[in-house]
Protein backbone atom coordinates (compact mmCIF):
# COMPACT_ATOMS: atom_id res chain seq x y z
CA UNK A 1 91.18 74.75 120.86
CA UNK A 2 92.48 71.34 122.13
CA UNK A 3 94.85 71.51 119.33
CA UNK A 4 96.21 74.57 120.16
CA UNK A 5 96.57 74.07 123.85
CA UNK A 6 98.58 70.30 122.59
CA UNK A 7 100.82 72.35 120.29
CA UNK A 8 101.82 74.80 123.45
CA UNK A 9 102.37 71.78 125.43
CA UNK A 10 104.74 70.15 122.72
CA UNK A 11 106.52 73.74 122.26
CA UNK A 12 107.47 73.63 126.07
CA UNK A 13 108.69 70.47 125.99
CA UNK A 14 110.65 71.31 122.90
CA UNK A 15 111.68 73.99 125.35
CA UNK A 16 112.57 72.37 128.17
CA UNK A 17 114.21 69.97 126.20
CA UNK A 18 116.67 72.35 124.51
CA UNK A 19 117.50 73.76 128.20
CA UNK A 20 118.25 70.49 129.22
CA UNK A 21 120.92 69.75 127.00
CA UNK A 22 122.35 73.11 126.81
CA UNK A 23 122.90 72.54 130.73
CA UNK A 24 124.46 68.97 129.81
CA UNK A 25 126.87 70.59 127.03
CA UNK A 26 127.81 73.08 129.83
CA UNK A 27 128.73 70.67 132.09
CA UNK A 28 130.26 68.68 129.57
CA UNK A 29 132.82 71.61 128.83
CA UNK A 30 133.43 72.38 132.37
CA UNK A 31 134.50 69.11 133.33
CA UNK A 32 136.87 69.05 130.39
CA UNK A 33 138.03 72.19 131.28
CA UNK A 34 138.82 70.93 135.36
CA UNK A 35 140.35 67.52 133.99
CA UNK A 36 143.94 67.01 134.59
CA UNK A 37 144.77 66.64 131.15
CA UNK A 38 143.91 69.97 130.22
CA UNK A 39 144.77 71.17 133.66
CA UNK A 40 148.44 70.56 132.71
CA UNK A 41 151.60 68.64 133.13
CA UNK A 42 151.48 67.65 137.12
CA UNK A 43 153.45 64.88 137.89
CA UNK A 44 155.55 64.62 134.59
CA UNK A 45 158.87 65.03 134.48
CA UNK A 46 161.03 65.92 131.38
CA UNK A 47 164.14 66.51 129.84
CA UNK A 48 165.27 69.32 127.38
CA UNK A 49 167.66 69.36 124.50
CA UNK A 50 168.27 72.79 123.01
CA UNK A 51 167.72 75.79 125.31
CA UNK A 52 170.17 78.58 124.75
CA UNK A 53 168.89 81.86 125.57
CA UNK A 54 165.51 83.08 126.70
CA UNK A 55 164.46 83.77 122.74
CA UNK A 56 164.97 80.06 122.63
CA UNK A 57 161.55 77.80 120.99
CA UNK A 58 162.91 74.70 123.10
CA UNK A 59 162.43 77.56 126.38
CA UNK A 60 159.39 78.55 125.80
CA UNK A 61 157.87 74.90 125.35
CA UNK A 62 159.79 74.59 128.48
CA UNK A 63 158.50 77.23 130.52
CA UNK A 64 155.45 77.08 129.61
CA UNK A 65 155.42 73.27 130.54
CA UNK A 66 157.01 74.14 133.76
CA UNK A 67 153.95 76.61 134.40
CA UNK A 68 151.89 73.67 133.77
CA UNK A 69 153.39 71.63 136.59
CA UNK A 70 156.22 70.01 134.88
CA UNK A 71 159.74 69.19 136.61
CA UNK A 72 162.41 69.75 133.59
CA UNK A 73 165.63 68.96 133.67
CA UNK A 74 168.02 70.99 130.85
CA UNK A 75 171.39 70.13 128.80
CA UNK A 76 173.31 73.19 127.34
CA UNK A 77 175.71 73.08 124.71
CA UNK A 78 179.31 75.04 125.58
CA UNK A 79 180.54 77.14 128.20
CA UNK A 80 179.21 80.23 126.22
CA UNK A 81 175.46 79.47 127.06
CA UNK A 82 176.15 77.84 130.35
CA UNK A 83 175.54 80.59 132.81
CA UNK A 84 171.95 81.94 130.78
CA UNK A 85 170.65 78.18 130.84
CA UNK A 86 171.27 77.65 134.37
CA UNK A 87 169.93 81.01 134.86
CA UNK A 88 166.63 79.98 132.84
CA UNK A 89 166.56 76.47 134.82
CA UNK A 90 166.69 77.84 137.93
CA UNK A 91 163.82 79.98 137.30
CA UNK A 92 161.55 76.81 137.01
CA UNK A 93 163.63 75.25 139.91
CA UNK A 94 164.99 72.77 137.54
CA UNK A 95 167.01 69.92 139.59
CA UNK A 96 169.62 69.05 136.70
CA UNK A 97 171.40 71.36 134.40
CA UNK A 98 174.07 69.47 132.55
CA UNK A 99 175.94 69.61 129.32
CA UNK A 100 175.73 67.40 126.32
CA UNK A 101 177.25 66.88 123.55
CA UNK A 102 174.58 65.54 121.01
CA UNK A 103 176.95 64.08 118.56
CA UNK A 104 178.41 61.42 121.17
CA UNK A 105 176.77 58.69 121.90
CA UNK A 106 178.32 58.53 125.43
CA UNK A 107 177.22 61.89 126.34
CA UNK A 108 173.60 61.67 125.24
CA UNK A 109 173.60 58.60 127.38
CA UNK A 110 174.90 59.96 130.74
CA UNK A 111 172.94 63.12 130.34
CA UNK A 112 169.78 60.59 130.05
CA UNK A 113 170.55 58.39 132.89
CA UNK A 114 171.46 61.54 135.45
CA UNK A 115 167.92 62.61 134.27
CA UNK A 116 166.63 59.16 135.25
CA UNK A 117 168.57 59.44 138.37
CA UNK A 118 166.64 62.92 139.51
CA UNK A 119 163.45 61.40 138.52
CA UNK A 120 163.48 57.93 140.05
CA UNK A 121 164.06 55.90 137.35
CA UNK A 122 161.09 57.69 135.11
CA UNK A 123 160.79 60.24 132.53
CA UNK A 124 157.66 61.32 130.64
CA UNK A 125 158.42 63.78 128.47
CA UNK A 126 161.44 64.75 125.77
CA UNK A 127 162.18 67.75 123.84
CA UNK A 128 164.34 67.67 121.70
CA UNK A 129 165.41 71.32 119.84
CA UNK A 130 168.45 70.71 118.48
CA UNK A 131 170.09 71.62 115.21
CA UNK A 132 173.44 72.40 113.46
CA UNK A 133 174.74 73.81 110.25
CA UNK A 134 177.58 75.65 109.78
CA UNK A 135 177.02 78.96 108.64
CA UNK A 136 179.03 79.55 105.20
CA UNK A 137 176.71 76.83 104.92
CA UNK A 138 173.76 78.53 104.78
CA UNK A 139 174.09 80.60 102.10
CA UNK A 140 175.30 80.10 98.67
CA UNK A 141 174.43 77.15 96.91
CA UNK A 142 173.48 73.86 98.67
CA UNK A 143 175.44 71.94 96.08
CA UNK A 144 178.66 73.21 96.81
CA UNK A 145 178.16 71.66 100.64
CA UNK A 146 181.27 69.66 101.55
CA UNK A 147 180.93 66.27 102.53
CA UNK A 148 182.13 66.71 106.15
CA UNK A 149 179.96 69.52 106.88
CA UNK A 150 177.32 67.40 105.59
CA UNK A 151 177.16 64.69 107.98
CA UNK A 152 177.81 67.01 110.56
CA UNK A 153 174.68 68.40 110.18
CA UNK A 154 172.63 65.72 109.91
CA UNK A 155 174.47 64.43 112.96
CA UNK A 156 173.46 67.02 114.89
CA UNK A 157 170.09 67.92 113.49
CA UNK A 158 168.62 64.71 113.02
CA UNK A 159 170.87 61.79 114.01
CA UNK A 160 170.92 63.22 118.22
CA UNK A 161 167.02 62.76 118.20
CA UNK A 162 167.12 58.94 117.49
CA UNK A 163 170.21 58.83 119.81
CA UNK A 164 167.99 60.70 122.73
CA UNK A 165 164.86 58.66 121.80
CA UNK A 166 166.85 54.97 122.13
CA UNK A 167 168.31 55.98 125.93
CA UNK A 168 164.73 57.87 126.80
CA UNK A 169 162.88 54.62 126.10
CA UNK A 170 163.38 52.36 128.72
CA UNK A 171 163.06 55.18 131.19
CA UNK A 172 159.58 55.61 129.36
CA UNK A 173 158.55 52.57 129.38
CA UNK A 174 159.12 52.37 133.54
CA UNK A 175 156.35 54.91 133.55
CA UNK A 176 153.99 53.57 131.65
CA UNK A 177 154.31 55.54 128.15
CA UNK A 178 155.80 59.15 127.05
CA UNK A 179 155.93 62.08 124.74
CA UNK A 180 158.59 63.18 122.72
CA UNK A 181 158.79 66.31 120.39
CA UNK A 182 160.91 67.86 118.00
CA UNK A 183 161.69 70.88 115.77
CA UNK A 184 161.32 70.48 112.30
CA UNK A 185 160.80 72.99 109.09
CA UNK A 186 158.91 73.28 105.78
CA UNK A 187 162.51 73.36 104.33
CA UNK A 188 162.93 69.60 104.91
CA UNK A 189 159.84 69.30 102.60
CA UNK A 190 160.35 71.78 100.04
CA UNK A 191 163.32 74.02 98.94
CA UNK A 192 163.99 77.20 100.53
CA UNK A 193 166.40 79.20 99.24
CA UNK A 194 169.35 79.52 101.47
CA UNK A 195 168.28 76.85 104.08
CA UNK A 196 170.19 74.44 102.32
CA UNK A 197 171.92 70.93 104.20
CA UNK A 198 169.60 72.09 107.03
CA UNK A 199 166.50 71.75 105.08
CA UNK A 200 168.11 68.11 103.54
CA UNK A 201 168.53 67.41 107.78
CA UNK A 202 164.94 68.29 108.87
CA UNK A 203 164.25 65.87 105.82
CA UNK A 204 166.27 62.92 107.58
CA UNK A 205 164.57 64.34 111.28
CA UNK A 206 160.81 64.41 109.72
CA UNK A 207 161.17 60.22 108.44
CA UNK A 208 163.35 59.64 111.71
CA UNK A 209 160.23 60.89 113.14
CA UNK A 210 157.78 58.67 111.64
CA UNK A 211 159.96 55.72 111.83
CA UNK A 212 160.48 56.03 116.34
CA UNK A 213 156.92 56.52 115.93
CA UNK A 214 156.37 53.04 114.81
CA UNK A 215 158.90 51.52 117.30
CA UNK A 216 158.04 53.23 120.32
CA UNK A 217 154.16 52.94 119.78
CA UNK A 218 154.13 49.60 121.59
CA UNK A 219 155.42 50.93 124.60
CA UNK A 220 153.03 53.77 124.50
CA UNK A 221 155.65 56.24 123.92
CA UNK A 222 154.56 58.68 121.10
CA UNK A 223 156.48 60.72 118.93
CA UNK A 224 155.99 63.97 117.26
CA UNK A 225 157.25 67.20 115.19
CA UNK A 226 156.25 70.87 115.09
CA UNK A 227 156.88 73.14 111.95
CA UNK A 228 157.57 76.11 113.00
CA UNK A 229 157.32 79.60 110.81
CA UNK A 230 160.16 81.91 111.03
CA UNK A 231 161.10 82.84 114.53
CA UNK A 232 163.68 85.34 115.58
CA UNK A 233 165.73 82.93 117.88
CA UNK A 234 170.09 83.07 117.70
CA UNK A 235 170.11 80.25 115.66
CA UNK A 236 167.69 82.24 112.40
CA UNK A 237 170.25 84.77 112.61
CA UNK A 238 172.95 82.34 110.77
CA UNK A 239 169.77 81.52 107.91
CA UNK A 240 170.99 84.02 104.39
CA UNK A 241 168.02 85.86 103.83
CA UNK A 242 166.02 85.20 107.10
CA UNK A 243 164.11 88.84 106.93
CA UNK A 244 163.20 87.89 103.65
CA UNK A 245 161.83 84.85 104.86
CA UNK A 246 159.70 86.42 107.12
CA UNK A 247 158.22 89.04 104.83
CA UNK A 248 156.96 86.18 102.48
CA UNK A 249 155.40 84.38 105.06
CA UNK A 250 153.58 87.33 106.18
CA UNK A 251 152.36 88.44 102.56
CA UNK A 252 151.38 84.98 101.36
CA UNK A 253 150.42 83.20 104.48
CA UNK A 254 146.68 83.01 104.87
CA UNK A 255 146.59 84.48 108.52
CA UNK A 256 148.94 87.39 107.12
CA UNK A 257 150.97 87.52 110.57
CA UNK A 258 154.18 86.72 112.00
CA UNK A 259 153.94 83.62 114.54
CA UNK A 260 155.77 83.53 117.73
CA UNK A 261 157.99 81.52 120.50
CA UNK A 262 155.10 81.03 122.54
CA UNK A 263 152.71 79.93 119.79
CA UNK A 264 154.99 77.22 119.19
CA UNK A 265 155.41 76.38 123.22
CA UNK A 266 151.39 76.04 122.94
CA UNK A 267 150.86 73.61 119.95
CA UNK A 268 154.28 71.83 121.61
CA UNK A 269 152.64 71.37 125.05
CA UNK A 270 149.42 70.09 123.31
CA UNK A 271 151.57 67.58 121.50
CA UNK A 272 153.29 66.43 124.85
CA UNK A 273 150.38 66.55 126.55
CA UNK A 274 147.82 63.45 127.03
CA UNK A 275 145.63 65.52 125.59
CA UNK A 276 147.07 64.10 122.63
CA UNK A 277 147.69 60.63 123.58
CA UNK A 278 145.99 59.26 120.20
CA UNK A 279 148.84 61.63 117.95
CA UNK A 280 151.61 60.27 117.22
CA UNK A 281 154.08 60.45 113.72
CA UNK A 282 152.46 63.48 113.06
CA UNK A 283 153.72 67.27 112.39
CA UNK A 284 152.02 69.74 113.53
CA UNK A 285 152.33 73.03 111.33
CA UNK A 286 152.60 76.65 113.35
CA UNK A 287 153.00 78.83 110.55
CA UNK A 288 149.92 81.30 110.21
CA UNK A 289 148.89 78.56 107.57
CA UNK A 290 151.76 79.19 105.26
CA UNK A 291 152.96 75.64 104.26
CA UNK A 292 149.29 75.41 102.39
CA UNK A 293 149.90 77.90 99.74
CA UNK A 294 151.28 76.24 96.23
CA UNK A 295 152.94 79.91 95.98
């Protein structure tokens, strides 16, 4: 009998025990879940490369870093897109809209020191969505690229990042660290039929990537990549085959779905985020799981 009544002792305690930490763990989550780095991007302020319509990736990492807290300031590319990105910006109350031309050296460097100027001498955050390849390019063989149009694009695609990063960096460093992102593909790692000099581009981006990583680490500036699926933004349009592209990523990927602009504004706002302030050199795949299948 004493036995019994010491095993139904133990058993509560066992009990009360489990309830305990089950009470702990549920604390534990909520507090993550009211901590300012999960809370969002308060405070930061950031500039973006690459917006040109609202069907734009580099927008909706924007907006939904805005939504977060975030002030952003935004370069367009042309008269032609001018009017839409101011339109955009001034929907997140955006205090600089300016243009830039990312293959001149000059430019990139104004655009980063009026950003500076806004935001006392500070920035936080840079995205960086940016490509180029001219379109006769894109189709057709890739060996049959002329030599002009080849720098060009890496100029453009990969080159402007490393430009952006070196006038970012001091600005960076004044407060304390930052996070910057960029666009990349699976065609920089593997050939895809039509993508062509971009994919040899996002090739030169991805190492460019790895290698700012290393410099900028010291200064607690990280930098990162997404790898984004197929998205129907202005610039796919231009990509031979891009429907095709699509298909096959929904028949072989193993989530067997299309991804989105704003699943790639999520994983980007992680990446920025201090959330990830440990991730850095790293690419972070948004493709239903695609870029794992050998076929």
């Amino acid at each position: 009998m004493e036995r019994r009544r010491g095993r139904g002792r133990e058993k509560k305690r066992r009990s009360q025990r489990k309830k305990c930490d089950a009470a702990q763990a549920t604390q534990r989550t909520q507090e993550a879940v009211d901590s300012p780095a999960v809370a969002g991007f308060d405070g930061k302020r950031g500039l973006v490369l690459g917006v040109a319509n609202k069907r734009s990736i580099a927008w909706a990492i924007a907006k939904r870093l805005a939504d977060a807290g975030a002030q952003l300031a935004f370069t367009y590319q042309g008269e032609r897109i001018e009017a839409g990105v101011r339109e955009l910006a001034g929907s997140v109350d955006s205090p600089l809209v300016t243009e830039c031309d990312v293959r001149s050296d000059d430019d990139v460097a104004r655009v980063v020191r009026e950003a500076g100027e806004v935001f006392g001498g500070e920035l936080d955050l840079l995205v960086h969505s940016v490509a180029f390849a001219a379109a006769e390019d894109l189709e057709g063989r890739f060996t049959d690229t002329p030599r002009d149009r080849f720098w060009m694009a890496l100029d453009v695609s990969a080159y402007s990042l490393v430009a952006a990063a070196r006038e970012a960096e001091p600005l960076m460093e004044a407060a304390g660290g930052g996070s910057i992102l960029t666009m990349t593909y699976l065609g920089g790692t593997r050939a895809v039929p039509h993508y062509n000099v971009m994919g040899v581009a996002k090739a030169a981006l991805d190492s460019s990537v790895q290698y700012l990583a290393w410099d900028l680490g010291a200064k607690n500036i990280r930098v990162n990549a997404v790898s984004a699926g197929p998205v129907r933004t202005l610039a796919a349009r231009s990509i031979a085959g891009f429907p095709t592209m699509e298909a096959i990523v929904e028949e072989r990927a193993p989530l067997r779905r299309h991804i989105s602009a704003d699943d790639v504004g999520a994983a980007a706002a992680y990446l920025l985020s201090d959330e990830a302030r440990n991730v850095t050199g790293t690419t972070l795949y948004v493709d239903s799981g695609y870029h794992a299948m050998g076929m």
